[in-house]
PDB file of N, CA and C in Angstrom:
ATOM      1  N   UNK A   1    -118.537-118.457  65.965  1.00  0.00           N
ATOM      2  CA  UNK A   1    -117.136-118.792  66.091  1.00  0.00           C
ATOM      3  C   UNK A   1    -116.386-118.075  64.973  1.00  0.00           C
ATOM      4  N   UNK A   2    -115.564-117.035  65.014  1.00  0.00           N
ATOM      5  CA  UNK A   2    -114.673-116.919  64.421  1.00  0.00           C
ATOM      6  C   UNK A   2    -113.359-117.406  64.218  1.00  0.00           C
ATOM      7  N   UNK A   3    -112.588-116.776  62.404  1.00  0.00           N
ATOM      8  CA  UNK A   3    -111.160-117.604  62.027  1.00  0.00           C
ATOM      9  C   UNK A   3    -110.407-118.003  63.123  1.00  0.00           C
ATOM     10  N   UNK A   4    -110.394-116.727  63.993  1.00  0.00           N
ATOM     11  CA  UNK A   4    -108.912-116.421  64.896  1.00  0.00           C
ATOM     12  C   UNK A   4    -109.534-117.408  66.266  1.00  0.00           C
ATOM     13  N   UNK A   5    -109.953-118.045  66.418  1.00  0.00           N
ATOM     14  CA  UNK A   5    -110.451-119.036  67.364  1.00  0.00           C
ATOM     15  C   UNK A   5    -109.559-120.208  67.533  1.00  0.00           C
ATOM     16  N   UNK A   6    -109.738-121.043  66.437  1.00  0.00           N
ATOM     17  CA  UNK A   6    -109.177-122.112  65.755  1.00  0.00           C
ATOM     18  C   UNK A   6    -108.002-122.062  65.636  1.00  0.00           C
ATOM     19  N   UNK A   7    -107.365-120.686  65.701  1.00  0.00           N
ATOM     20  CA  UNK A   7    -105.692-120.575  65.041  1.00  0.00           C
ATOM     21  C   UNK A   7    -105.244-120.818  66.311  1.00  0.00           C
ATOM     22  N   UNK A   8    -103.625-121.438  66.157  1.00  0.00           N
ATOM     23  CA  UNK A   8    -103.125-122.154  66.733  1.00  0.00           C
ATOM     24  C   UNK A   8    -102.016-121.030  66.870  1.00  0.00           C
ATOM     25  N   UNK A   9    -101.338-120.365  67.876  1.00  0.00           N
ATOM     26  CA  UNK A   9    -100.222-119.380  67.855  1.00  0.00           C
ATOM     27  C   UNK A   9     -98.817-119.902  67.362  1.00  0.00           C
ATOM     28  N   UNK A  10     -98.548-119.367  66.467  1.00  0.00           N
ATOM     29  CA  UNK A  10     -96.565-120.053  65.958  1.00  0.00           C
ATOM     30  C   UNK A  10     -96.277-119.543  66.711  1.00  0.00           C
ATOM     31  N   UNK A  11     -94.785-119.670  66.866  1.00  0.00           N
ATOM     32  CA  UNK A  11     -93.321-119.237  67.278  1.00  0.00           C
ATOM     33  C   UNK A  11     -93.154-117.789  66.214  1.00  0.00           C
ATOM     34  N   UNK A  12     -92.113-117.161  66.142  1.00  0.00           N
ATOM     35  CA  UNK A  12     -92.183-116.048  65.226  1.00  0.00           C
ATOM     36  C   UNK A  12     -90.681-116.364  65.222  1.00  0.00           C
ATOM     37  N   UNK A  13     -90.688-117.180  63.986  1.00  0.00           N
ATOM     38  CA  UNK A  13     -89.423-117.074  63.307  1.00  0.00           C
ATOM     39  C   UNK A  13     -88.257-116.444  62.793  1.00  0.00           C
ATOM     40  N   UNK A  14     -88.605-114.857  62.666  1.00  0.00           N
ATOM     41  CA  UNK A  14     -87.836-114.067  62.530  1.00  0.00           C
ATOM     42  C   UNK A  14     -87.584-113.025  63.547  1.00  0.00           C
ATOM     43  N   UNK A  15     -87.616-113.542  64.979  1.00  0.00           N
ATOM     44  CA  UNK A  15     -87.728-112.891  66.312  1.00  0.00           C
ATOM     45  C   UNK A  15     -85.921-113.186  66.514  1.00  0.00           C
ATOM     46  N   UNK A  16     -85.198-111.713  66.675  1.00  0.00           N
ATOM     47  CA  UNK A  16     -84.042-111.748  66.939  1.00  0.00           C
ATOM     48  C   UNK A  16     -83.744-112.816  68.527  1.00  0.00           C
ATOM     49  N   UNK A  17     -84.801-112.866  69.200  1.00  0.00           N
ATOM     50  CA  UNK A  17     -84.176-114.305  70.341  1.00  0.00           C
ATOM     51  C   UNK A  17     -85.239-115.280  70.299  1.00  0.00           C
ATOM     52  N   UNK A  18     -84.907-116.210  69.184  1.00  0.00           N
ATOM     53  CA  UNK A  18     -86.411-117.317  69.265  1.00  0.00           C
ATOM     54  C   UNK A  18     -86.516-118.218  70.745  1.00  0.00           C
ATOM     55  N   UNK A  19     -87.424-119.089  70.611  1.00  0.00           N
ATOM     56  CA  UNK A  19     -87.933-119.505  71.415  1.00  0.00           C
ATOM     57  C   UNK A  19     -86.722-120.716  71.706  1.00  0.00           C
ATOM     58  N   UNK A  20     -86.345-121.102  73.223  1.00  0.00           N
ATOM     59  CA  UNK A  20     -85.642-122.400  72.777  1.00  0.00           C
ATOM     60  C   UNK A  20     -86.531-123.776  72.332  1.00  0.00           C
ATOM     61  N   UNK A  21     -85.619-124.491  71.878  1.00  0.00           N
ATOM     62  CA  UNK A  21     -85.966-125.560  71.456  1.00  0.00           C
ATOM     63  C   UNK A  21     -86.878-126.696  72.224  1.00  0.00           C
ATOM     64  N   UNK A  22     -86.423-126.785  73.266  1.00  0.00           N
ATOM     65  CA  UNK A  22     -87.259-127.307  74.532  1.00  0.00           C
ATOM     66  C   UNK A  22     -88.654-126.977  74.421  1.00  0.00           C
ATOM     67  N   UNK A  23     -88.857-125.454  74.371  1.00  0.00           N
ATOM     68  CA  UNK A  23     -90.308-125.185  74.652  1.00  0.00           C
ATOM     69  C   UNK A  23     -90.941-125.596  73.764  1.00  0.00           C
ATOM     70  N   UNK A  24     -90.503-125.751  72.957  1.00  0.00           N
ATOM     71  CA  UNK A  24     -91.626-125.901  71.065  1.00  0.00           C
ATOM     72  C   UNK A  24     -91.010-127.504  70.617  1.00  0.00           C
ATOM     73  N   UNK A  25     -90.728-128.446  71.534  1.00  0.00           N
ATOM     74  CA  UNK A  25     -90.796-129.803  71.400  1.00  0.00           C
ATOM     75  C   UNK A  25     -91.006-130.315  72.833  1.00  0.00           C
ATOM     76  N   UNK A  26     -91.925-131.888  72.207  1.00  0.00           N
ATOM     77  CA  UNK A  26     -92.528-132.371  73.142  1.00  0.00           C
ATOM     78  C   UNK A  26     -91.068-133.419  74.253  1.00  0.00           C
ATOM     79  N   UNK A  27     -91.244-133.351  75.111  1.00  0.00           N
ATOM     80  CA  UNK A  27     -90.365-134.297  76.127  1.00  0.00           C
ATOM     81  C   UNK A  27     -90.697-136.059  75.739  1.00  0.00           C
ATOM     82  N   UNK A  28     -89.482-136.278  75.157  1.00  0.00           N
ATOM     83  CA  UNK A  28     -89.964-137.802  74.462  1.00  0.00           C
ATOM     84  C   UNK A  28     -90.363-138.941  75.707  1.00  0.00           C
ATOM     85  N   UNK A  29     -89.488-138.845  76.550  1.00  0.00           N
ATOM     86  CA  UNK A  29     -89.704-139.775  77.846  1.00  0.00           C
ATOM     87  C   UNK A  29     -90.754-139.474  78.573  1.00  0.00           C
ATOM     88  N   UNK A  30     -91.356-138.524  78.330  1.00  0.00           N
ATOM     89  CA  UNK A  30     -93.080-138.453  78.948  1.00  0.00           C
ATOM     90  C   UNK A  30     -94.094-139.059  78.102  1.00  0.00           C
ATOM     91  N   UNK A  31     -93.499-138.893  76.275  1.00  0.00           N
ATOM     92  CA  UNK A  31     -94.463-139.267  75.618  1.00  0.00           C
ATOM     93  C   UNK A  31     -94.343-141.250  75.501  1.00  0.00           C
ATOM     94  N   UNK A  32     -92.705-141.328  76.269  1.00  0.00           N
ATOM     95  CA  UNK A  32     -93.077-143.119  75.754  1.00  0.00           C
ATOM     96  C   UNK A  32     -93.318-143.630  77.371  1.00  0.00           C
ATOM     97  N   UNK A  33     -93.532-142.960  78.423  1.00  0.00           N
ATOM     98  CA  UNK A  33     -94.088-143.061  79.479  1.00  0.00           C
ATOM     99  C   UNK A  33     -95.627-143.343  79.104  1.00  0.00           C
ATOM    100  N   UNK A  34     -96.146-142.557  78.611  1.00  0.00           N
ATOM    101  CA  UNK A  34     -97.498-142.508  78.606  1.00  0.00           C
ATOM    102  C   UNK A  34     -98.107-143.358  77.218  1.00  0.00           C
ATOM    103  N   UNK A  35     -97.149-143.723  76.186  1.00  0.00           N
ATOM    104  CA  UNK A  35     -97.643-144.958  75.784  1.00  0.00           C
ATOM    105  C   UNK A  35     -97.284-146.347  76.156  1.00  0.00           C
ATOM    106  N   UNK A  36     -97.066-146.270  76.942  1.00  0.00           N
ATOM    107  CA  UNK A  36     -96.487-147.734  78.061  1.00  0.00           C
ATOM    108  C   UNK A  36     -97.468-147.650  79.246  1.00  0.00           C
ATOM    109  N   UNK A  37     -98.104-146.761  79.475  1.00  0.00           N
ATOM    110  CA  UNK A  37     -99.584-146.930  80.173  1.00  0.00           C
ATOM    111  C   UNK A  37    -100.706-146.862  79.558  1.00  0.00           C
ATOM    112  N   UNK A  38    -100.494-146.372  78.460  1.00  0.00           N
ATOM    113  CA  UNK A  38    -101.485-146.645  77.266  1.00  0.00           C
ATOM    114  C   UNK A  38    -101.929-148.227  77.049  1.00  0.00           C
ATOM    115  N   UNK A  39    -100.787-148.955  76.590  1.00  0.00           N
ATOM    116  CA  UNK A  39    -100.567-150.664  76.928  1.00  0.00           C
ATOM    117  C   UNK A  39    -100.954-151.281  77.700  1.00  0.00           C
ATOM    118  N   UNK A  40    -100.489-150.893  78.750  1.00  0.00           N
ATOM    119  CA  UNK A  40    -100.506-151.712  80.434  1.00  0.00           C
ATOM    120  C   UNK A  40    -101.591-152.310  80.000  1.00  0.00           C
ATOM    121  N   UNK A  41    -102.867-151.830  79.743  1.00  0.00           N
ATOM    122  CA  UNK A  41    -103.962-153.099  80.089  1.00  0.00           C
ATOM    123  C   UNK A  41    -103.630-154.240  78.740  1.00  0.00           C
ATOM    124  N   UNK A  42    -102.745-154.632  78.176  1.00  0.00           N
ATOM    125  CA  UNK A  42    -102.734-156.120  77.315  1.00  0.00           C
ATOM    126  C   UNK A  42    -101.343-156.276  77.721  1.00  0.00           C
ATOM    127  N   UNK A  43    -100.233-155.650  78.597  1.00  0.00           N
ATOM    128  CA  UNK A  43     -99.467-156.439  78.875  1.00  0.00           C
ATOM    129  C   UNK A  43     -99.677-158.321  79.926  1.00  0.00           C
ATOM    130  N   UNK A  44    -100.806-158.499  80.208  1.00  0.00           N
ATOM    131  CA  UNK A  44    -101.156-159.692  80.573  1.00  0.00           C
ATOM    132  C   UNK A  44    -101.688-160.639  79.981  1.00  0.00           C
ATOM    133  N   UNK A  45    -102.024-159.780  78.970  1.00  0.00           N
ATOM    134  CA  UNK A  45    -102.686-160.875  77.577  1.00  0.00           C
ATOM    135  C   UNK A  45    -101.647-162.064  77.206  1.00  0.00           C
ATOM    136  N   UNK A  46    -102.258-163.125  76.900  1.00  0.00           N
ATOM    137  CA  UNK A  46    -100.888-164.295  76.470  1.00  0.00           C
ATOM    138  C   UNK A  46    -100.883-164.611  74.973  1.00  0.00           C
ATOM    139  N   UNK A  47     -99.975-164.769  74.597  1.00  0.00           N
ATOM    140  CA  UNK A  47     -99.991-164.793  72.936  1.00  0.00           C
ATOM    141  C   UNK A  47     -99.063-166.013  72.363  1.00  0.00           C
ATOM    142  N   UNK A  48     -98.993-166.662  71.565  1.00  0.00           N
ATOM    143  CA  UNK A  48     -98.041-168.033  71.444  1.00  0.00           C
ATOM    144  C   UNK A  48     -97.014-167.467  70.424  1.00  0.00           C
ATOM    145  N   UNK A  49     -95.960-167.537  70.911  1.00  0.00           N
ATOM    146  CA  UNK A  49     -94.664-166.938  69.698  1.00  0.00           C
ATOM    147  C   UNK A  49     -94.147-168.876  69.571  1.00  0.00           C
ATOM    148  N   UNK A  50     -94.046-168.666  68.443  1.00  0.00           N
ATOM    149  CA  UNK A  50     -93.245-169.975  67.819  1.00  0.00           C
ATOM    150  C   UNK A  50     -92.256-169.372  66.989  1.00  0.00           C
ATOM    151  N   UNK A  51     -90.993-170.069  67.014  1.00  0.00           N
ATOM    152  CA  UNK A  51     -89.825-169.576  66.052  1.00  0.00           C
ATOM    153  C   UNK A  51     -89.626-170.859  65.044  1.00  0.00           C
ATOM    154  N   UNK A  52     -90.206-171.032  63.767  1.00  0.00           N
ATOM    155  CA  UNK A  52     -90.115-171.989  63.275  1.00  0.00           C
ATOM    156  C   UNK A  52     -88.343-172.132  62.009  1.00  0.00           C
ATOM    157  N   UNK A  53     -87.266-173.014  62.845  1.00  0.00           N
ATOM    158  CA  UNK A  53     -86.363-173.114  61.501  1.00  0.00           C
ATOM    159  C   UNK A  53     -86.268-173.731  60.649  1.00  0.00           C
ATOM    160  N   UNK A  54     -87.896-174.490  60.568  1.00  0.00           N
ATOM    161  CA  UNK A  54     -88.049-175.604  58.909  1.00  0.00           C
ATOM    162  C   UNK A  54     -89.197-176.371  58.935  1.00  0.00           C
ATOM    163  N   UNK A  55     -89.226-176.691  58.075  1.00  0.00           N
ATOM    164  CA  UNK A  55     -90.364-177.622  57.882  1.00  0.00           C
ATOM    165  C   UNK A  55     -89.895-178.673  56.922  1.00  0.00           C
ATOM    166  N   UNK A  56     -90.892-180.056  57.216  1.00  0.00           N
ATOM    167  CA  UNK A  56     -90.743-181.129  56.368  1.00  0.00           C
ATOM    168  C   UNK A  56     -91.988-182.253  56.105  1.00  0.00           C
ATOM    169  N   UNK A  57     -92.087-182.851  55.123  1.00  0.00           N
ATOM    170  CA  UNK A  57     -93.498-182.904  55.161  1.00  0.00           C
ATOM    171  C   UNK A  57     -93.291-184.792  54.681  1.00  0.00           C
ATOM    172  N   UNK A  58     -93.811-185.790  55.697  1.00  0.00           N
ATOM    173  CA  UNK A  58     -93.364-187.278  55.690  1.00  0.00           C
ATOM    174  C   UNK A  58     -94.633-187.911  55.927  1.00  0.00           C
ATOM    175  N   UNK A  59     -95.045-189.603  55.435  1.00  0.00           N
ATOM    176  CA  UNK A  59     -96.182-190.031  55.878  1.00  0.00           C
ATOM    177  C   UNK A  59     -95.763-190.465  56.767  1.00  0.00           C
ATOM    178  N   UNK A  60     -97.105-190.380  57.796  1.00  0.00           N
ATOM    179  CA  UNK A  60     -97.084-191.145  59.164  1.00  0.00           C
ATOM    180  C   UNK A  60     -96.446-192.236  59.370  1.00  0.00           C
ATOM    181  N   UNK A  61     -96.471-193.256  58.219  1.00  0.00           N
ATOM    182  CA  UNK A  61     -95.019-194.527  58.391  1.00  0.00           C
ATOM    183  C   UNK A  61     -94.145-193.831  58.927  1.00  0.00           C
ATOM    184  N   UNK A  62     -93.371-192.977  57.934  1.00  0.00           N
ATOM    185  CA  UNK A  62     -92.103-192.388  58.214  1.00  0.00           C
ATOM    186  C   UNK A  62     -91.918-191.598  59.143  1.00  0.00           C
ATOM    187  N   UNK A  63     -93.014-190.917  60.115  1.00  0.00           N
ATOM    188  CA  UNK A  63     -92.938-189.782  61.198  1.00  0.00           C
ATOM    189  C   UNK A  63     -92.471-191.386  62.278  1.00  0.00           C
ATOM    190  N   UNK A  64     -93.121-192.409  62.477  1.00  0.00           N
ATOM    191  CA  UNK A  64     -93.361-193.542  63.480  1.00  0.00           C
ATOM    192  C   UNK A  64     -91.997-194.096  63.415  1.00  0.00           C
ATOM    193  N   UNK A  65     -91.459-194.253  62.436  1.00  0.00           N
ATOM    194  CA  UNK A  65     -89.667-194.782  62.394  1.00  0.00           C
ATOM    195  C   UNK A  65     -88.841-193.708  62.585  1.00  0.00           C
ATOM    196  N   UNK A  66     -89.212-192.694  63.029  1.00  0.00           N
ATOM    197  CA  UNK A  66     -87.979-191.548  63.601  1.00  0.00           C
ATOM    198  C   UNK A  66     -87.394-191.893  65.197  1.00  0.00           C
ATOM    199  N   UNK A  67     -86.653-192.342  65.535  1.00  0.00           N
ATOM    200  CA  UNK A  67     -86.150-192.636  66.750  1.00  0.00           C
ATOM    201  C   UNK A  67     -85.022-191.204  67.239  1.00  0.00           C
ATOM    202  N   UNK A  68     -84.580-191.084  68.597  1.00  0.00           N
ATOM    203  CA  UNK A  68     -83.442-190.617  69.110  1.00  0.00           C
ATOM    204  C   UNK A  68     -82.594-190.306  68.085  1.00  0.00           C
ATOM    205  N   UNK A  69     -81.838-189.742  67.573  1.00  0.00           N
ATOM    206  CA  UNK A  69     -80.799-189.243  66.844  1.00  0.00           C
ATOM    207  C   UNK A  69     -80.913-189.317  65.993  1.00  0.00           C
ATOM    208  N   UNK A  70     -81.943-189.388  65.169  1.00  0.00           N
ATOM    209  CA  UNK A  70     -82.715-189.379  63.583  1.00  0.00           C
ATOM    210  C   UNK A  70     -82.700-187.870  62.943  1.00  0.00           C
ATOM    211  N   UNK A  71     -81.773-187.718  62.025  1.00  0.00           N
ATOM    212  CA  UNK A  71     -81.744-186.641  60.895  1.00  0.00           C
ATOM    213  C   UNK A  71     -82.732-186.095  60.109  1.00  0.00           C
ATOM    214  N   UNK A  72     -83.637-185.385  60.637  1.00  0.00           N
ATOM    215  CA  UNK A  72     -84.768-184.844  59.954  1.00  0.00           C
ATOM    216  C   UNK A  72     -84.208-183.531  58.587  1.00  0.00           C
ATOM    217  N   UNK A  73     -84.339-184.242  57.709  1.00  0.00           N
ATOM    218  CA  UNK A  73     -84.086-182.673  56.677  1.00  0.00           C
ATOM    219  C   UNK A  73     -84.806-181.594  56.616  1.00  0.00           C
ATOM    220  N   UNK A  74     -84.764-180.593  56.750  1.00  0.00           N
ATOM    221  CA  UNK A  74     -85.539-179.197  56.689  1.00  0.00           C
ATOM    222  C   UNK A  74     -85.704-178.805  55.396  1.00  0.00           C
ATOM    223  N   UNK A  75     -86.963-177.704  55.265  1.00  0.00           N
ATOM    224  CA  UNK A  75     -86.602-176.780  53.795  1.00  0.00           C
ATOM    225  C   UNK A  75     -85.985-175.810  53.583  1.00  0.00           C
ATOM    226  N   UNK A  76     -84.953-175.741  54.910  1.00  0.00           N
ATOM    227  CA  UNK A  76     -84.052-174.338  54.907  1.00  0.00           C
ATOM    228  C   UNK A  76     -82.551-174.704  54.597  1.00  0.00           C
ATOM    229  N   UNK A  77     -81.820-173.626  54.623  1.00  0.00           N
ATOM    230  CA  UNK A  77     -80.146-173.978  54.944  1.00  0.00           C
ATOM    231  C   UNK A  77     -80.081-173.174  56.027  1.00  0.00           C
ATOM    232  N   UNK A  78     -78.877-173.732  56.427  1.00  0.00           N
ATOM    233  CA  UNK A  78     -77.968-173.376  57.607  1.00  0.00           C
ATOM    234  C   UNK A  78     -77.703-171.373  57.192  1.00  0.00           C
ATOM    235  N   UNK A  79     -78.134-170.778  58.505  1.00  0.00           N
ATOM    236  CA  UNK A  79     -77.858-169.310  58.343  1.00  0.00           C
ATOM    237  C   UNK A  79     -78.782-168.886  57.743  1.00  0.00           C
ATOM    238  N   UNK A  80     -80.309-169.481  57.123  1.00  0.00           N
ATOM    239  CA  UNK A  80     -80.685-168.872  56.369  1.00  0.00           C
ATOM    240  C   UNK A  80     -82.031-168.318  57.721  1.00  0.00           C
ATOM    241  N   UNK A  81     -82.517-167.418  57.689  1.00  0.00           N
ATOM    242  CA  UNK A  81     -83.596-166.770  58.444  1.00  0.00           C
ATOM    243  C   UNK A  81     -84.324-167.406  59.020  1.00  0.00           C
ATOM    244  N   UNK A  82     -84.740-167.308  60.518  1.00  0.00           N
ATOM    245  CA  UNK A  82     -86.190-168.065  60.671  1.00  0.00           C
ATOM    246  C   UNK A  82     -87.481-167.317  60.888  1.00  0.00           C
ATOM    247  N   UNK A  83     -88.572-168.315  60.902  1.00  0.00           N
ATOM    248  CA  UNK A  83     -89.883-167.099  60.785  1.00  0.00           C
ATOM    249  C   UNK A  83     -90.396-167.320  62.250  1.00  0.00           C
ATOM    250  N   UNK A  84     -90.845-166.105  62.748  1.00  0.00           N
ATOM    251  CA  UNK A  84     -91.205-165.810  63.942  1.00  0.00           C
ATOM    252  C   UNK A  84     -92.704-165.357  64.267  1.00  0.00           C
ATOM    253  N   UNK A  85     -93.334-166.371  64.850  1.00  0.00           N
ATOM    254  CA  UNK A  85     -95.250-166.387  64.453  1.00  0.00           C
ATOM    255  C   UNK A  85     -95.177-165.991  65.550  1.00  0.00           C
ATOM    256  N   UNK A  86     -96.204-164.911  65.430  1.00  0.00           N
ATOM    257  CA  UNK A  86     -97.295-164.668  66.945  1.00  0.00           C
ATOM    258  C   UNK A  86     -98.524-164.804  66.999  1.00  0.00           C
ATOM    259  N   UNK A  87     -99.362-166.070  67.479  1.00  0.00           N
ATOM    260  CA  UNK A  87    -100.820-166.589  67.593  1.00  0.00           C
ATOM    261  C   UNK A  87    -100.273-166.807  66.229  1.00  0.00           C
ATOM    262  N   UNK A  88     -99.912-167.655  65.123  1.00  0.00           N
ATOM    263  CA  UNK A  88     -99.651-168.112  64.085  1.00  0.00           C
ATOM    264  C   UNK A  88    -100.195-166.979  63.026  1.00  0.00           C
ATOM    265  N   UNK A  89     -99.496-165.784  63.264  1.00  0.00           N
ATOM    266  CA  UNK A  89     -99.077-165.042  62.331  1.00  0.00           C
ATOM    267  C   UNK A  89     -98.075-164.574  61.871  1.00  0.00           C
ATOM    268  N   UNK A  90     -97.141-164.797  60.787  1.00  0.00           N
ATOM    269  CA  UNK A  90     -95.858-164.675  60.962  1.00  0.00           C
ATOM    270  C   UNK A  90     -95.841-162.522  61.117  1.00  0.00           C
ATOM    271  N   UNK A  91     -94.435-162.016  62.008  1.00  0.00           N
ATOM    272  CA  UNK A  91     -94.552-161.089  62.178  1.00  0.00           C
ATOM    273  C   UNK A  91     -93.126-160.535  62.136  1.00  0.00           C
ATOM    274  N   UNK A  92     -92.086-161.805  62.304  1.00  0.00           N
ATOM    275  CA  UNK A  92     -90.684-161.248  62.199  1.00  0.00           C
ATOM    276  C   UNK A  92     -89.794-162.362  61.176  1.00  0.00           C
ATOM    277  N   UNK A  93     -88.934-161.787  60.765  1.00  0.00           N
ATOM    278  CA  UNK A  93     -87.912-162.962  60.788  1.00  0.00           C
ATOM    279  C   UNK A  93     -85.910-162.832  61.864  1.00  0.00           C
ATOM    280  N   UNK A  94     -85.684-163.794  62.100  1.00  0.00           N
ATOM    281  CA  UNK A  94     -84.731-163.786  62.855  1.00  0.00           C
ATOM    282  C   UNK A  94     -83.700-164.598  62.640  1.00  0.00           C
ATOM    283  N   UNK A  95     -82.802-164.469  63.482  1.00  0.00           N
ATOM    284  CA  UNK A  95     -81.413-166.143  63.585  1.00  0.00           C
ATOM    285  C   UNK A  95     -81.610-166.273  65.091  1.00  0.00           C
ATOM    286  N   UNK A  96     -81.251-167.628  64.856  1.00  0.00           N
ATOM    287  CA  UNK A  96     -81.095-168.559  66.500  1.00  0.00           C
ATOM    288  C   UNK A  96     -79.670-167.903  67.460  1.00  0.00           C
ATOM    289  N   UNK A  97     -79.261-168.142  68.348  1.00  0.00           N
ATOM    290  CA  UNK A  97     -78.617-167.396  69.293  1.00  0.00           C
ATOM    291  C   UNK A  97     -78.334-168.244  70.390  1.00  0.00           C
ATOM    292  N   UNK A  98     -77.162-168.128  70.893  1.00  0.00           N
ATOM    293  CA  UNK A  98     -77.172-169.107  72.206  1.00  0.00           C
ATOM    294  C   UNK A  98     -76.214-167.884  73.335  1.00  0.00           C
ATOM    295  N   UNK A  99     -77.355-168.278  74.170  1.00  0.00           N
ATOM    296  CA  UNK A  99     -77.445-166.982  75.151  1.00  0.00           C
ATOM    297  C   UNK A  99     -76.947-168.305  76.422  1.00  0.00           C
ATOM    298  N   UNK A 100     -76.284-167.569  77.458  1.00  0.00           N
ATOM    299  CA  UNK A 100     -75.530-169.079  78.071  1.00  0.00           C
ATOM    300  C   UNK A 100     -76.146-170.121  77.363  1.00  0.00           C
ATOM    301  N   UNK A 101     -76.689-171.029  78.420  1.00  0.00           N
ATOM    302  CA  UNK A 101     -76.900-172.683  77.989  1.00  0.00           C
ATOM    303  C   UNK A 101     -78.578-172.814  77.353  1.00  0.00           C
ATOM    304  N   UNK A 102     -78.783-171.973  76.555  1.00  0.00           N
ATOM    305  CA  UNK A 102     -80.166-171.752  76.061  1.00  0.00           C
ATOM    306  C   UNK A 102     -80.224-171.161  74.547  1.00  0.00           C
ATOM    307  N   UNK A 103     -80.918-171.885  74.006  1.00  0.00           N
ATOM    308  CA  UNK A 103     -81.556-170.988  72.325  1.00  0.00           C
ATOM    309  C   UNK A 103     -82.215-169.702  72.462  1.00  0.00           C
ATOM    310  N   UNK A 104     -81.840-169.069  71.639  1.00  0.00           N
ATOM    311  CA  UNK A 104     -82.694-167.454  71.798  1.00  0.00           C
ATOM    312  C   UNK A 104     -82.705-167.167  70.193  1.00  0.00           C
ATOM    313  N   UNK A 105     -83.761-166.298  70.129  1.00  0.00           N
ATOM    314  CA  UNK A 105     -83.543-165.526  68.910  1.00  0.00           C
ATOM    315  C   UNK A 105     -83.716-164.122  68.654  1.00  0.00           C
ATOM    316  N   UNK A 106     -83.155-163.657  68.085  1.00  0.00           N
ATOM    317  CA  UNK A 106     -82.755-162.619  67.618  1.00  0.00           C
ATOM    318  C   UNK A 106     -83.566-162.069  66.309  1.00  0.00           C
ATOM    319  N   UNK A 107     -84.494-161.048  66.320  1.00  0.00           N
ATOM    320  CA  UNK A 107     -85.173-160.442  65.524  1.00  0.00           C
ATOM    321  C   UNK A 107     -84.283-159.682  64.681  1.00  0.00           C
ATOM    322  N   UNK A 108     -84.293-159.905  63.006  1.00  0.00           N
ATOM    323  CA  UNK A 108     -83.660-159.035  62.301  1.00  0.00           C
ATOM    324  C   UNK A 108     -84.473-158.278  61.535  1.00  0.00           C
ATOM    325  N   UNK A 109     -85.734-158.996  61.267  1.00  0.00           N
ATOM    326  CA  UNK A 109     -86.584-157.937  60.183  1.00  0.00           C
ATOM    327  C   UNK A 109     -87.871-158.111  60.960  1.00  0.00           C
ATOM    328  N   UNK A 110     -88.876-157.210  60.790  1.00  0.00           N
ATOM    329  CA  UNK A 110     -90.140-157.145  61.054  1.00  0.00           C
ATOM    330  C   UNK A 110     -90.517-157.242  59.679  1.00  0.00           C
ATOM    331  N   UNK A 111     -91.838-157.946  59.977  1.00  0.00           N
ATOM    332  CA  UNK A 111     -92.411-158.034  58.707  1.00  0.00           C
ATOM    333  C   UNK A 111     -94.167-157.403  58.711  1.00  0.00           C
ATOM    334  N   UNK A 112     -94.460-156.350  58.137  1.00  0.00           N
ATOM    335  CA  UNK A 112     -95.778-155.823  58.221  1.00  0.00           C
ATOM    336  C   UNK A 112     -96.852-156.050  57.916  1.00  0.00           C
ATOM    337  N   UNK A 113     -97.538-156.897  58.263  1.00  0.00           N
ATOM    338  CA  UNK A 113     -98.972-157.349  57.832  1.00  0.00           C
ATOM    339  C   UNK A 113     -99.566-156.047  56.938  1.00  0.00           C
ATOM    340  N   UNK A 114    -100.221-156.844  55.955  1.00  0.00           N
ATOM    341  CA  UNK A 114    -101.481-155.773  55.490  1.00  0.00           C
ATOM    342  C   UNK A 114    -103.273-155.855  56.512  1.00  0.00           C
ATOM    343  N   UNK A 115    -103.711-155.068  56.468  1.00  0.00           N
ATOM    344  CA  UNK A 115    -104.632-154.786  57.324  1.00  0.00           C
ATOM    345  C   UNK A 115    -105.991-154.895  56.633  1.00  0.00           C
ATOM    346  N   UNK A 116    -106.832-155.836  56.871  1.00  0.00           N
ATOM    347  CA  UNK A 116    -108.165-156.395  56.303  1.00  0.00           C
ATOM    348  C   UNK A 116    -109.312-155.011  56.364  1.00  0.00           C
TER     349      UNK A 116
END
């Protein structure tokens, strides 16, 4: 095997009519075509997203006397971010949203796991 095997042909940059641009870049909508069939096989997979906006931590007395319209305090404030678990890993944070007559949320940050 020889050098010139392996070499990969450039464009020639100082060619009074270069190449257009098209030819020497890839077509993006083929390339996110083909990682969306790349996927396909775990788009059926099921995964549990929970959007948690607080937590509070009470003894069981006190969970058993919570009735109908009982004021639970959170450890958050109002406006402040919520965390967004997938299979109870947190992965985003967001705000709540009311989309017609329904809660939604709205992803503002991703958050990047480190990798074991």
């Amino acid at each position: 095997m020889s050098d010139t095997d392996t070499q990969v042909p450039l464009p020639d940059l100082n060619a009074a009519d270069p190449a257009p641009i098209d030819d020497l870049a890839y077509n993006e909508d083929e390339q996110a075509s083909r990682i969306a069939a790349d996927l396909e096989a775990v788009f059926d997979v099921p995964v549990q997203v929970s959007a948690v906006l607080g937590r509070s931590k009470m003894d069981v007395g006190e969970l058993l006397k919570l009735g109908p319209g009982t004021v639970l305090e959170l450890d958050r404030r109002v406006g402040e971010a919520i965390d967004i678990y997938v299979n109870n890993r947190l992965v985003a944070r967001g705000e709540v949203v009311l989309v017609e007559d329904k809660l939604g949320v709205t992803m503002t940050e991703i958050i990047k796991a480190e990798r074991n």
